[in-house]
N, C-alpha and C. Protein backbone atom coordinates (compact mmCIF):
# COMPACT_ATOMS: atom_id res chain seq x y z
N UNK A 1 12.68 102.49 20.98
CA UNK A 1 12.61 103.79 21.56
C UNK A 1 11.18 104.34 21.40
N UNK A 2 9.94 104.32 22.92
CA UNK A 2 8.71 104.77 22.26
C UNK A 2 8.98 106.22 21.95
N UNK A 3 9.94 107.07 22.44
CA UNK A 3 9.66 108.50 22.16
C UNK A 3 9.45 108.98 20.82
N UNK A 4 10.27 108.35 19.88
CA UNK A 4 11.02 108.16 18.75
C UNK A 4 10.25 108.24 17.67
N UNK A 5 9.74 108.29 17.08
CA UNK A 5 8.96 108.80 15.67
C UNK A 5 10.24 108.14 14.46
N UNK A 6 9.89 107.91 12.67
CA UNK A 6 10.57 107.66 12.05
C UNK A 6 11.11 109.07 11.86
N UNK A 7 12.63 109.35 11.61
CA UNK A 7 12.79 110.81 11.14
C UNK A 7 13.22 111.22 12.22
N UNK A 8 13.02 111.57 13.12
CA UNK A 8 13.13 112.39 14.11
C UNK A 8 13.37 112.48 15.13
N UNK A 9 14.08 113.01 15.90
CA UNK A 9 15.12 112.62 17.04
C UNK A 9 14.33 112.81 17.97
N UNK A 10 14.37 112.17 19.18
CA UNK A 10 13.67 111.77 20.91
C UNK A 10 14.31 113.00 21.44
N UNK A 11 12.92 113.63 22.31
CA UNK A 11 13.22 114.37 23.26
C UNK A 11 14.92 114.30 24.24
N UNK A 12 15.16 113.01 23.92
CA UNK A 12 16.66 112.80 24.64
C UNK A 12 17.41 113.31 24.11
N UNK A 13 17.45 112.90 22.53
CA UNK A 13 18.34 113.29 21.80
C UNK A 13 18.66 114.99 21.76
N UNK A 14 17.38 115.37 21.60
CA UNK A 14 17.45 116.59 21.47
C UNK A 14 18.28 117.93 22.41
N UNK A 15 17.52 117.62 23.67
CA UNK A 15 18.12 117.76 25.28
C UNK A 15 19.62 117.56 25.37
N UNK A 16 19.93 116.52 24.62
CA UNK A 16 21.35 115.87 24.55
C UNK A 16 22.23 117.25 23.55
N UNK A 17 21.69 117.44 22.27
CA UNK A 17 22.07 118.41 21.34
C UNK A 17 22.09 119.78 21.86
N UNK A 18 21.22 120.41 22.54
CA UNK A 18 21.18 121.39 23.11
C UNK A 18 22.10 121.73 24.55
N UNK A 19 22.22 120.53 24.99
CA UNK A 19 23.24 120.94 26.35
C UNK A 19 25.14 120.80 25.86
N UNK A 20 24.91 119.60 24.62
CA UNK A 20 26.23 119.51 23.87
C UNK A 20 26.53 120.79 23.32
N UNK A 21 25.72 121.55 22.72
CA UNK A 21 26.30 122.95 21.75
C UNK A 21 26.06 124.20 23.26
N UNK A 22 25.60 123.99 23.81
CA UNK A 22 25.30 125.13 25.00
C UNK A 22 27.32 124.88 25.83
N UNK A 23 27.79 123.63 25.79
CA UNK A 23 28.86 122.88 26.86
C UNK A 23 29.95 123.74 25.45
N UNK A 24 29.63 123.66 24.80
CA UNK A 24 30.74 123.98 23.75
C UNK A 24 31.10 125.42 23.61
N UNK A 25 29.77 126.33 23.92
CA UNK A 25 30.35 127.76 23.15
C UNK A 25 30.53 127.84 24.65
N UNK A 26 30.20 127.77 25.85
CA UNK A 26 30.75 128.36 27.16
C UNK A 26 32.27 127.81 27.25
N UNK A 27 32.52 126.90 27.10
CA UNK A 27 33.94 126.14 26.71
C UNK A 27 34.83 127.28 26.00
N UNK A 28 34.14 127.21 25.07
CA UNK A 28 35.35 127.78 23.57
C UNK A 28 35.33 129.46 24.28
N UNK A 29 34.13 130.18 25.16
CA UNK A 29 33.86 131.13 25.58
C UNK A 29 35.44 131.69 26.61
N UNK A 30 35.03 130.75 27.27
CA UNK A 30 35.74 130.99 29.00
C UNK A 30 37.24 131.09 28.13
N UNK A 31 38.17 130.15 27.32
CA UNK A 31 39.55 129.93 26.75
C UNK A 31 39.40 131.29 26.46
N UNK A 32 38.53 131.64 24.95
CA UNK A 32 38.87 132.66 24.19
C UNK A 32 38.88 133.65 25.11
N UNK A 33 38.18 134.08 26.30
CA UNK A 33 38.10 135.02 27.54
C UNK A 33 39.95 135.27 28.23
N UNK A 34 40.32 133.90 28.63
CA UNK A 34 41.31 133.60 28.94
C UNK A 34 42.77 133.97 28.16
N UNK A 35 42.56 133.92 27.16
CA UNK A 35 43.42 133.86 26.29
C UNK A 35 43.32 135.51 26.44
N UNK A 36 42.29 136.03 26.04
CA UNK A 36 42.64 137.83 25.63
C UNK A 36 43.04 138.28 26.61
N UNK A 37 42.40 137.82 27.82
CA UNK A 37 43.11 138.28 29.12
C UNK A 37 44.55 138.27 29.68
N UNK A 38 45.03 137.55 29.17
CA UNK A 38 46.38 137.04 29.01
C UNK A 38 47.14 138.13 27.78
N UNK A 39 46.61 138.19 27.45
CA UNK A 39 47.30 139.09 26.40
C UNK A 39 47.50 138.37 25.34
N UNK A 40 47.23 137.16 25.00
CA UNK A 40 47.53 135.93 23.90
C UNK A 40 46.36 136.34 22.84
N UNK A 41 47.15 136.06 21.69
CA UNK A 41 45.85 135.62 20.39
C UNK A 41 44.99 134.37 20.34
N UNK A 42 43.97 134.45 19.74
CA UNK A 42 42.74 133.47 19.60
C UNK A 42 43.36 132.30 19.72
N UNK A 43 42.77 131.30 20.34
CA UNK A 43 42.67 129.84 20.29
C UNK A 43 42.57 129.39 18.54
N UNK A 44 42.46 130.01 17.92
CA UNK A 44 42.73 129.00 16.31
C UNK A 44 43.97 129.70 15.88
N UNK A 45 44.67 130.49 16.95
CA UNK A 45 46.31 130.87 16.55
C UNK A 45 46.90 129.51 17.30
N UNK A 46 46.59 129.04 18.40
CA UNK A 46 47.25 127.57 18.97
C UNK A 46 46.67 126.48 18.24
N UNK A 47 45.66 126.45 17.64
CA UNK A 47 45.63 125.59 16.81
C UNK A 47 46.13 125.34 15.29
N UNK A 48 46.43 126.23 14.86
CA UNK A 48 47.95 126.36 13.72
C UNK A 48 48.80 126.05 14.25
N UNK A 49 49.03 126.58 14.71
CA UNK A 49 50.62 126.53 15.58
C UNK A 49 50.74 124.85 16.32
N UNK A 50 49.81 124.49 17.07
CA UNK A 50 50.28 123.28 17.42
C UNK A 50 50.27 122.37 16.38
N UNK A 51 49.11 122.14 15.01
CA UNK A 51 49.37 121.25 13.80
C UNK A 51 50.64 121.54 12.87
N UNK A 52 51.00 122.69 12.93
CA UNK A 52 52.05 122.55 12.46
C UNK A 52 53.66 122.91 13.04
N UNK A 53 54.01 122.84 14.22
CA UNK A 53 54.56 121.93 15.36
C UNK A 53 54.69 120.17 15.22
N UNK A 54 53.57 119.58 15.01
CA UNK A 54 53.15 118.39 15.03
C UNK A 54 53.66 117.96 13.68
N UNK A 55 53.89 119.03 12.38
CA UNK A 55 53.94 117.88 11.04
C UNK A 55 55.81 118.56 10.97
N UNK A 56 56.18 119.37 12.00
CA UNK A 56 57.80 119.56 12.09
C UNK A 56 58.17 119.85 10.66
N UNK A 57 59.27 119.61 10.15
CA UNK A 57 60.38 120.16 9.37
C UNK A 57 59.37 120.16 7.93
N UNK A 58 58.83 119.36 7.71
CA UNK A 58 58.20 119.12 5.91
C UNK A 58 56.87 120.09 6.18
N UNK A 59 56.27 120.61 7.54
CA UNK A 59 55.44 121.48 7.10
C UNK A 59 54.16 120.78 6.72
N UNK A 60 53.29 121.79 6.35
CA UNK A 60 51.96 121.26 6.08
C UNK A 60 51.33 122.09 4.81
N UNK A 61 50.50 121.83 3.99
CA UNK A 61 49.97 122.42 2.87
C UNK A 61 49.09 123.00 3.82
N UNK A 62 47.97 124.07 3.18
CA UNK A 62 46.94 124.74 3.76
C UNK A 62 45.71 123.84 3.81
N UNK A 63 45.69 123.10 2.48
CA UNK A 63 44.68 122.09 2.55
C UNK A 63 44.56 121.11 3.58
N UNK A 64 46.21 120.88 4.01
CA UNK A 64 46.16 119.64 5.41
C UNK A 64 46.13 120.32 6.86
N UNK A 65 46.27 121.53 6.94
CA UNK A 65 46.82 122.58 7.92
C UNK A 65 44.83 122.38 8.26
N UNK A 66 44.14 122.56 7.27
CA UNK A 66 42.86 122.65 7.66
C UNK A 66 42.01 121.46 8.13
N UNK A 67 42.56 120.38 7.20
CA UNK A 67 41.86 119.10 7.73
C UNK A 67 42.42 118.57 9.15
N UNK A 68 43.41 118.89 9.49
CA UNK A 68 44.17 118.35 10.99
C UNK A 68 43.51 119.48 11.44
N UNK A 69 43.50 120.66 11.80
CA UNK A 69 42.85 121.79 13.02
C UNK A 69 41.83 121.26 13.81
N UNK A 70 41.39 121.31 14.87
CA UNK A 70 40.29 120.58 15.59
C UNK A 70 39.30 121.72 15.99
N UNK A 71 39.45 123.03 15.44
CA UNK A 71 38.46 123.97 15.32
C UNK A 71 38.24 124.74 13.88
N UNK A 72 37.41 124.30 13.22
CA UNK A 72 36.63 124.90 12.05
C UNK A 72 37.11 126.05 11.80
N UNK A 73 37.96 126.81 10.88
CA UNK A 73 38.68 128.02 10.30
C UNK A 73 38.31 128.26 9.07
N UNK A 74 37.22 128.84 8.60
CA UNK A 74 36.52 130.02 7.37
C UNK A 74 37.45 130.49 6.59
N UNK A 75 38.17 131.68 7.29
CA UNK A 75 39.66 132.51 6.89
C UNK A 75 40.91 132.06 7.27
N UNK A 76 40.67 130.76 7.01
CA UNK A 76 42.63 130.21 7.47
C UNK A 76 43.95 130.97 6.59
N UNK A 77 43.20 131.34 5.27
CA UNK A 77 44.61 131.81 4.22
C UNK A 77 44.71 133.53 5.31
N UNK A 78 43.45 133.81 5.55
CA UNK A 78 43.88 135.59 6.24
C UNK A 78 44.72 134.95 7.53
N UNK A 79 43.83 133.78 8.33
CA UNK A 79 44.58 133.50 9.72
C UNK A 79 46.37 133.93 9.26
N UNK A 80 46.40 132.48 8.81
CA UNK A 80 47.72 132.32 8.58
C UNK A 80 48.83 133.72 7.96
N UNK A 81 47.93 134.28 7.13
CA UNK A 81 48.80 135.66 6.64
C UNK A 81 49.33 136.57 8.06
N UNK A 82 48.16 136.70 8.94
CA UNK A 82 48.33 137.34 9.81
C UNK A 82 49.60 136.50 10.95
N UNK A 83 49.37 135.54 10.58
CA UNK A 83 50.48 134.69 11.58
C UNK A 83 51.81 134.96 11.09
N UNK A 84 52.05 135.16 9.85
CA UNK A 84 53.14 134.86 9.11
C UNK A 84 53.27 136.31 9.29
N UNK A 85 52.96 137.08 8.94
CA UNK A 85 53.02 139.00 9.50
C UNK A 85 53.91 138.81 11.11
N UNK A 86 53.54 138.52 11.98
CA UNK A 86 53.85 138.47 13.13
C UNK A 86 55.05 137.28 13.60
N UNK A 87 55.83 136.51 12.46
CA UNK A 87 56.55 136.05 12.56
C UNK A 87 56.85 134.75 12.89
N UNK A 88 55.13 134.15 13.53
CA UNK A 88 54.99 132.60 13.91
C UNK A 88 54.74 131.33 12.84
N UNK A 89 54.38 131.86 11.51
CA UNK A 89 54.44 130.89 10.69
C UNK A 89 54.90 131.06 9.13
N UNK A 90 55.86 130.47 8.85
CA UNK A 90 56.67 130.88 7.42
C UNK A 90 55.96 130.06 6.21
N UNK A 91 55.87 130.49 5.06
CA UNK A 91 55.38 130.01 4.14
C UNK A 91 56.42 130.24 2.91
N UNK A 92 56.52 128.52 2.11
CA UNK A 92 57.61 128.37 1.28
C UNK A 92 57.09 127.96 0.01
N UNK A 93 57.41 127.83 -0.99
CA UNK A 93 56.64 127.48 -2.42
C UNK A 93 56.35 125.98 -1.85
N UNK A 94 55.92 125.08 -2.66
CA UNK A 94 55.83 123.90 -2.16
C UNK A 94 56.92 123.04 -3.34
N UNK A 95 57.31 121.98 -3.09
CA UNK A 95 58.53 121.50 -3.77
C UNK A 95 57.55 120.26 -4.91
N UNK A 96 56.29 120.12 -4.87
CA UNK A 96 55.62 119.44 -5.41
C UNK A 96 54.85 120.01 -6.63
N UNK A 97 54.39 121.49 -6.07
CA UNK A 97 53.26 122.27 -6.71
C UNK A 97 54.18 123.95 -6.52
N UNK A 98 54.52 124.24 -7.24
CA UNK A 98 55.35 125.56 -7.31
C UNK A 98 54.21 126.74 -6.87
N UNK A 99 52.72 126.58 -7.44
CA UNK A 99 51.62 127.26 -7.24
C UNK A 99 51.32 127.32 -5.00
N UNK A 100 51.40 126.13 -4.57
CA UNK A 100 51.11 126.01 -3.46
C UNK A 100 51.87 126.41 -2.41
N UNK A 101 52.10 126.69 -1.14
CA UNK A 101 52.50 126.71 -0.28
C UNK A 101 52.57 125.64 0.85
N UNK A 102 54.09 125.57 1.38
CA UNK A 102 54.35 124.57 2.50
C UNK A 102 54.20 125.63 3.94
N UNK A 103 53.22 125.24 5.05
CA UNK A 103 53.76 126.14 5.78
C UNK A 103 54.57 125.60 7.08
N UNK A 104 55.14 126.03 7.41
CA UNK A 104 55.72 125.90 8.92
C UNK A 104 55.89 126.40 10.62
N UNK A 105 55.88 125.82 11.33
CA UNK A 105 56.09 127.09 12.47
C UNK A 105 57.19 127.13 12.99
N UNK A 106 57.51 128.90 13.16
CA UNK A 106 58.54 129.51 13.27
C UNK A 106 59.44 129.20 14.97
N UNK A 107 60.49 129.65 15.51
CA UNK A 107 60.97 129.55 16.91
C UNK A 107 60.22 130.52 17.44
N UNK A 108 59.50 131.60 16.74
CA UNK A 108 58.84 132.84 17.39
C UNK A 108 57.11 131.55 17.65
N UNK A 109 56.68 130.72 17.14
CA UNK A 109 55.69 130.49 16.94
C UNK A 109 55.97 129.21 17.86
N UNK A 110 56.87 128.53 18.39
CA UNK A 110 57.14 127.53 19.17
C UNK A 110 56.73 127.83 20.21
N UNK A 111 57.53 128.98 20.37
CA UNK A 111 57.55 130.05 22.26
C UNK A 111 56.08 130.59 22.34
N UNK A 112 55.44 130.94 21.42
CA UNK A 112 54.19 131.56 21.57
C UNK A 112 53.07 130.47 21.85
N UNK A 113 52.90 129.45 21.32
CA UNK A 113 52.33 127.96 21.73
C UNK A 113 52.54 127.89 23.13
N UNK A 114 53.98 127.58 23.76
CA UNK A 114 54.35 127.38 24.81
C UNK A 114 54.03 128.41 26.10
N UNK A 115 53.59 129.93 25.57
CA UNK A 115 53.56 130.24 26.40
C UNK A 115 51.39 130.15 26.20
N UNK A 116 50.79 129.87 25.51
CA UNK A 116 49.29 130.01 25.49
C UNK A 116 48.83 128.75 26.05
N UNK A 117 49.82 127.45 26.18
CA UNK A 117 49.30 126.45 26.41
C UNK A 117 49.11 126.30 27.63
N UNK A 118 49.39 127.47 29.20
CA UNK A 118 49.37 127.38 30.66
C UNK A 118 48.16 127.63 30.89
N UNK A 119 47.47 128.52 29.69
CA UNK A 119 46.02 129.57 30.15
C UNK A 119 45.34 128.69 29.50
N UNK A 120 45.30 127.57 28.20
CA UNK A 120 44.40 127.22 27.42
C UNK A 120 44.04 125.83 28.68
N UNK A 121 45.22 124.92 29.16
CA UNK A 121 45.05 124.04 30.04
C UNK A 121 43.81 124.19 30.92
N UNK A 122 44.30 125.42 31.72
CA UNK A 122 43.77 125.69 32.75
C UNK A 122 42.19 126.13 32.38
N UNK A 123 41.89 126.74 31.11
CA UNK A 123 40.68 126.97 31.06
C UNK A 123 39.62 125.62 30.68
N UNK A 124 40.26 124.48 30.18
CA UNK A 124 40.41 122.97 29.55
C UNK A 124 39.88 123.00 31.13
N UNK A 125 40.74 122.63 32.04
CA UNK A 125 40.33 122.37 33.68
C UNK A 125 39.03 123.02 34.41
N UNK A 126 39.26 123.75 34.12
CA UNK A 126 37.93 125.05 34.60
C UNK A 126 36.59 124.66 33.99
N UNK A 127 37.12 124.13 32.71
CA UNK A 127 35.33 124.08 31.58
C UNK A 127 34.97 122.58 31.89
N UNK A 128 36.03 121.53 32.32
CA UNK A 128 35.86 120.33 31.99
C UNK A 128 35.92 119.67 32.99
N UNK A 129 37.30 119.70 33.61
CA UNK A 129 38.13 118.68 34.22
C UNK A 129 37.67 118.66 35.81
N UNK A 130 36.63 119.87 36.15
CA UNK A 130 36.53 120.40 37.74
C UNK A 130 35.41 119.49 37.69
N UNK A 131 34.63 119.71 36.68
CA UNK A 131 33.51 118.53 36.54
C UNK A 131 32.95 117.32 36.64
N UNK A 132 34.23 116.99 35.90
CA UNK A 132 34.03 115.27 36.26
C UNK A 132 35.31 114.72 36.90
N UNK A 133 35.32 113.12 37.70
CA UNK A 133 36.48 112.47 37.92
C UNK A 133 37.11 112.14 36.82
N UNK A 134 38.46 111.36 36.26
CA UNK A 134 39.29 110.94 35.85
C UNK A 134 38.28 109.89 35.02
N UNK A 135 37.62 109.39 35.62
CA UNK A 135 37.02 108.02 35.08
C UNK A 135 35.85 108.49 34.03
N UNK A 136 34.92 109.51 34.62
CA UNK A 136 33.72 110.09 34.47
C UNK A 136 34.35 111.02 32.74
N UNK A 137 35.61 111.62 33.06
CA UNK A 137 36.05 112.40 31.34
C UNK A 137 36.51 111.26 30.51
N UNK A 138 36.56 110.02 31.10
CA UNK A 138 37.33 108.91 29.71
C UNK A 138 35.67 108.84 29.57
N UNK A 139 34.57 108.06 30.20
CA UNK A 139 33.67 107.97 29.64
C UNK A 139 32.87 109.31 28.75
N UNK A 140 32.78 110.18 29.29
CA UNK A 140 32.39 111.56 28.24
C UNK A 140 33.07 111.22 26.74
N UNK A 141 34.63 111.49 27.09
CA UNK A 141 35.46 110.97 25.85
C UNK A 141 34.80 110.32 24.83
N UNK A 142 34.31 108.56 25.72
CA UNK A 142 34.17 108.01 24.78
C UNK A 142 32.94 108.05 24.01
N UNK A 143 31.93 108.60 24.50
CA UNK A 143 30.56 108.98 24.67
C UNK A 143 30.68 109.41 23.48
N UNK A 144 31.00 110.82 23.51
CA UNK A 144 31.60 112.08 22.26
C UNK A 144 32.17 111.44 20.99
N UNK A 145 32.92 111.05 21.14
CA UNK A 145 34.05 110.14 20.34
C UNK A 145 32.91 109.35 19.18
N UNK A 146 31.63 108.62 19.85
CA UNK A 146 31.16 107.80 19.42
C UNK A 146 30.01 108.69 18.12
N UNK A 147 29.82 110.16 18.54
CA UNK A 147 29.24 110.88 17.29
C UNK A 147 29.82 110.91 16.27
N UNK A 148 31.36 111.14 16.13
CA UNK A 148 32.28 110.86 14.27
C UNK A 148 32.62 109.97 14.45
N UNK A 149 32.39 108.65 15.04
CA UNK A 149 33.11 107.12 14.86
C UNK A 149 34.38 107.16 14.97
N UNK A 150 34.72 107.59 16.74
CA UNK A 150 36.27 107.62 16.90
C UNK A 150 36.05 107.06 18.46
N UNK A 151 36.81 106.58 18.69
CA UNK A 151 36.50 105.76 19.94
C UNK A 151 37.78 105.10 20.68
């Protein structure tokens, strides 16, 4: 790579970093837009809600509730309080650690998923899918995929 210096990333790379984090907050932008407009709570309320959907009846600790989420959550113990206030996610001692909590999602928190997932799609379509062909988002996919070694 002549651009390339030891250390230091190529004008490509860079260009590459800057249009990747620019593709991301207009992304995460347009949903979270979508979503309020709708009358729905934040996109990291469907992302509770769908991981723990996904781990069903045994629930999830907070510690795993965080490592499965696919968006970065700071205040997950307030998230979740506030979820559990509003009836979409229950929290039980844990049967391992009496100190910990199991949490779960509620039938109020099923229906509420179900109904955020028409506007989150569609904004998924709008940010992404109008963009490229079928063929053109598996390669992005795998492109992406290939920054945390998932492929």
């Amino acid at each position: 790579m002549p651009d390339k210096s030891p250390g230091r990333p190529s004008e490509s790379a860079v260009r590459a970093w800057v249009r990747l984090e620019r593709a991301h907050r207009a992304a995460l932008d347009a949903v979270e837009a979508r979503l309020s407009k709708a009358g729905l709570p934040p996109l990291a309320w469907y992302d509770v809600l769908l991981e723990l959907e996904r781990a069903g009846k045994a629930g999830l600790r907070s510690f795993q509730l965080q490592a499965a989420m696919l968006f970065q959550q700071y205040n997950l113990s307030r998230l979740v309080d506030r979820m559990a206030a509003a009836g979409h996610v229950a929290k039980a001692p844990s049967p391992e650690d009496g100190r910990g909590l199991v949490l779960t999602i509620t039938a109020s928190g099923r229906a509420l998923r179900r109904r955020m997932w028409p506007v989150y799609a569609n904004a998924i379509e709008d940010a992404v899918g109008q963009h490229f062909s079928d063929a053109e988002a598996r390669q992005l996919a795998g492109l992406l995929g290939r920054l945390y070694g998932e492929e």
